[in-house]
N, C-alpha and C. Protein backbone atom coordinates (compact mmCIF):
# COMPACT_ATOMS: atom_id res chain seq x y z
N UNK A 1 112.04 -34.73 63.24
CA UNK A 1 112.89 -33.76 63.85
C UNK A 1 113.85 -33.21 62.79
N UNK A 2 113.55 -32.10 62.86
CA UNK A 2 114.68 -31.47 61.87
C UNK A 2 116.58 -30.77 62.05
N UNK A 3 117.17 -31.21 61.40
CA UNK A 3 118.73 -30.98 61.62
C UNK A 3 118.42 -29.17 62.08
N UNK A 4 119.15 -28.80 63.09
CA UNK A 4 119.45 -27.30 63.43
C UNK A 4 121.07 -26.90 63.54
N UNK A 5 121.09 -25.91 63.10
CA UNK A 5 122.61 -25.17 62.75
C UNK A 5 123.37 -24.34 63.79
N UNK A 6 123.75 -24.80 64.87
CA UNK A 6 124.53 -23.75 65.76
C UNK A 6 125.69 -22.93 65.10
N UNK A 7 125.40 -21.44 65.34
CA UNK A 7 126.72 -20.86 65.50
C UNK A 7 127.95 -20.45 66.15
N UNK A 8 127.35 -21.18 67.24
CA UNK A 8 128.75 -20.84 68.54
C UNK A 8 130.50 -21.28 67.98
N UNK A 9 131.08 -21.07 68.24
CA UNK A 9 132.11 -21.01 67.99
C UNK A 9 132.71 -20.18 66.34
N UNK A 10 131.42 -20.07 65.29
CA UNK A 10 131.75 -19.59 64.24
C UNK A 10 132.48 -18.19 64.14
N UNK A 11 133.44 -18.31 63.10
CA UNK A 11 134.06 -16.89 63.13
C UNK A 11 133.61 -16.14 62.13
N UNK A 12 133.73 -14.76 62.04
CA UNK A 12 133.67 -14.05 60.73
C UNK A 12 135.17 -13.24 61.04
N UNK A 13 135.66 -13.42 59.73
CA UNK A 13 136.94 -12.34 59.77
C UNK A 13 136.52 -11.18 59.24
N UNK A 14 137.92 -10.63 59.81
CA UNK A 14 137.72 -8.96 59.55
C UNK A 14 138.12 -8.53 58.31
N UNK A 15 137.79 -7.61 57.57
CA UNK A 15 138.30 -8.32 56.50
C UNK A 15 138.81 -6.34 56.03
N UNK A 16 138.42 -5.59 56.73
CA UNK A 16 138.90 -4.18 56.73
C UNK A 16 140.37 -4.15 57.61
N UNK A 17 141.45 -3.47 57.06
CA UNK A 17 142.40 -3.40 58.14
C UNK A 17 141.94 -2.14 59.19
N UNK A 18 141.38 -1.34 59.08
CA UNK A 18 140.79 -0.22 60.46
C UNK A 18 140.38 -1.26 61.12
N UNK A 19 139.40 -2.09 61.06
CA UNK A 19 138.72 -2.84 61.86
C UNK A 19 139.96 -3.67 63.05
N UNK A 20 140.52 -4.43 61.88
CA UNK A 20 141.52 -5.12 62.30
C UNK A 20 142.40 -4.31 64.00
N UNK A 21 142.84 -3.44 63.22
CA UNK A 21 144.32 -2.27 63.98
C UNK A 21 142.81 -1.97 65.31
N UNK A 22 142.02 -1.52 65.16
CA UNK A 22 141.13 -1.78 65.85
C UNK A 22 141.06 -2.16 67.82
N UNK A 23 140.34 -3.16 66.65
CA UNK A 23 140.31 -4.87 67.61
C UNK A 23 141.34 -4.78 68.28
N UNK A 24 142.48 -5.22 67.50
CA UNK A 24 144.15 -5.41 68.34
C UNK A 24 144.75 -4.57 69.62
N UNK A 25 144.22 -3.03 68.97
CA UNK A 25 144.08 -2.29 69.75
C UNK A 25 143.76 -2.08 71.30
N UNK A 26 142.37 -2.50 70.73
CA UNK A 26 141.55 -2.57 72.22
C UNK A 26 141.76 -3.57 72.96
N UNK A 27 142.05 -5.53 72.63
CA UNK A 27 142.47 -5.98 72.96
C UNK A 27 144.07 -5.93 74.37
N UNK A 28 144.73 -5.65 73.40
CA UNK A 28 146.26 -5.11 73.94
C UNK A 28 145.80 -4.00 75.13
N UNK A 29 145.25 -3.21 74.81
CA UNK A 29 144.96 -1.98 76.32
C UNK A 29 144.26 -3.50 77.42
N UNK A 30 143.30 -4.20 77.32
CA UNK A 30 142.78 -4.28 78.00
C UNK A 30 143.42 -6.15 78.70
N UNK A 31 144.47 -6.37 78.03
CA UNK A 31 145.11 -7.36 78.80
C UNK A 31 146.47 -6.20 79.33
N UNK A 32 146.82 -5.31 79.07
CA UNK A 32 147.54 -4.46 80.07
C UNK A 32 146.82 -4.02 81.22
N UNK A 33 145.60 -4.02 81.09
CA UNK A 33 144.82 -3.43 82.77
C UNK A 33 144.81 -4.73 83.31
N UNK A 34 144.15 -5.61 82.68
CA UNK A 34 144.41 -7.13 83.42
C UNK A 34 145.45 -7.60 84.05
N UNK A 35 146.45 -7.49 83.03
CA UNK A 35 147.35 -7.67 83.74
C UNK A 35 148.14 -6.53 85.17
N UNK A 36 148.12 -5.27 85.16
CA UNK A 36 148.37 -4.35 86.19
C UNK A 36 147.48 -4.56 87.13
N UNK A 37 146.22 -5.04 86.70
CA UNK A 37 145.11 -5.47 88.00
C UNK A 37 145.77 -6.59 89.16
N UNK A 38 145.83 -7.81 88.21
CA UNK A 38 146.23 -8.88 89.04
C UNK A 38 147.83 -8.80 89.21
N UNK A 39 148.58 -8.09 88.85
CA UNK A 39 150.38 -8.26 89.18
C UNK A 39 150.37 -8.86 90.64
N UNK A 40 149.80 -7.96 91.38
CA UNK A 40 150.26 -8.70 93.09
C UNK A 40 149.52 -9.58 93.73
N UNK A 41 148.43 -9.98 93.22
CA UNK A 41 147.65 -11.15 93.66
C UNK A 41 147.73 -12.31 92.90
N UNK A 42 148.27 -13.04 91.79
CA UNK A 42 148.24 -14.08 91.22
C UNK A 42 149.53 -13.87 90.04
N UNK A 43 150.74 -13.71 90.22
CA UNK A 43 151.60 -13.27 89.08
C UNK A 43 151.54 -14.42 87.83
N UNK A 44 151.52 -15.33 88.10
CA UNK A 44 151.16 -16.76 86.75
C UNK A 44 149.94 -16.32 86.35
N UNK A 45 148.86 -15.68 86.30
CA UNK A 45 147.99 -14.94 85.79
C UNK A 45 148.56 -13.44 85.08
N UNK A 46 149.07 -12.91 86.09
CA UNK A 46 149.46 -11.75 85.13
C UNK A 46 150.33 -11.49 84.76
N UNK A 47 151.29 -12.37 84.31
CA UNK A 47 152.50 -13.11 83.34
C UNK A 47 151.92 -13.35 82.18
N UNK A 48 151.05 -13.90 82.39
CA UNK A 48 149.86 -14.48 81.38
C UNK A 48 149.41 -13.42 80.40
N UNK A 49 149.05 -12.11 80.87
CA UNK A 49 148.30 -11.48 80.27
C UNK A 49 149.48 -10.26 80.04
N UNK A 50 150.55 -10.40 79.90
CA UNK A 50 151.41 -9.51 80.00
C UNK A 50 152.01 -10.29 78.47
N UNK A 51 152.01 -11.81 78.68
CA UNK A 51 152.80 -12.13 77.28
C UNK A 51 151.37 -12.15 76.13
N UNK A 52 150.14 -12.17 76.35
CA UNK A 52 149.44 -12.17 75.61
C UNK A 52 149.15 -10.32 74.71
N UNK A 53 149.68 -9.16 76.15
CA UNK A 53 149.81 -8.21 75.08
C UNK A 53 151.17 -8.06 74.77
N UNK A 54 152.01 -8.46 74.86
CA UNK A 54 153.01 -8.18 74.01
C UNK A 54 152.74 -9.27 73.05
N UNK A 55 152.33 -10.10 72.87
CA UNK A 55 152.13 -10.87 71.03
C UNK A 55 151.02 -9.42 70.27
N UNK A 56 149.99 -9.15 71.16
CA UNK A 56 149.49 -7.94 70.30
C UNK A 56 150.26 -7.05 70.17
N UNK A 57 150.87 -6.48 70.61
CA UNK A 57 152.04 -5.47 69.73
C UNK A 57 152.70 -5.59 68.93
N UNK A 58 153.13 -6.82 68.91
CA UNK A 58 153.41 -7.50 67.74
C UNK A 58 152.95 -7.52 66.42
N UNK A 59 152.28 -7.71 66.74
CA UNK A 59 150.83 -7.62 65.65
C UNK A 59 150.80 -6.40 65.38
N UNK A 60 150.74 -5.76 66.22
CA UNK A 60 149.62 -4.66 65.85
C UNK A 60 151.05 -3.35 65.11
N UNK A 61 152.24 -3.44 65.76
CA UNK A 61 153.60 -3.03 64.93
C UNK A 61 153.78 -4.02 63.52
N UNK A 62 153.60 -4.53 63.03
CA UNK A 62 153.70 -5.19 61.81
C UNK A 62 152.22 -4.83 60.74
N UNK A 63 151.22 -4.80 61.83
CA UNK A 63 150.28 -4.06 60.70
C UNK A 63 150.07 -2.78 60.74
N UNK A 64 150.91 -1.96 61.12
CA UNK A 64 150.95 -0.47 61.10
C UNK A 64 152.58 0.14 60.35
């Protein structure tokens, strides 16, 4: 039996900043719909996704 190599969990970084500003980008829009989705049905969920895009702005104002 021979050893086999999973890649699940492996990362590749980004290694362009467009790419980067990007990503962050799209990210951040799309935990703001998440979060405006769920506001009135589960708020500890969309608390959740409200502090996760504001760390991307964060980000994404420091690399711009």
């Amino acid at each position: 039996m021979e050893k086999q190599y999973c890649r699940v969990g492996s990362v590749t970084p980004i290694t362009a900043k467009a790419d980067t500003v990007t990503m962050l980008e799209y990210q951040y829009q799309n935990f703001l719909d998440k979060a405006s989705n769920i506001e009135y049905t589960n708020t500890k969920l969309g608390d959740f996704f409200e502090q996760k895009a504001k760390k991307l702005q964060k980000a994404l104002e420091s690399l711009v």
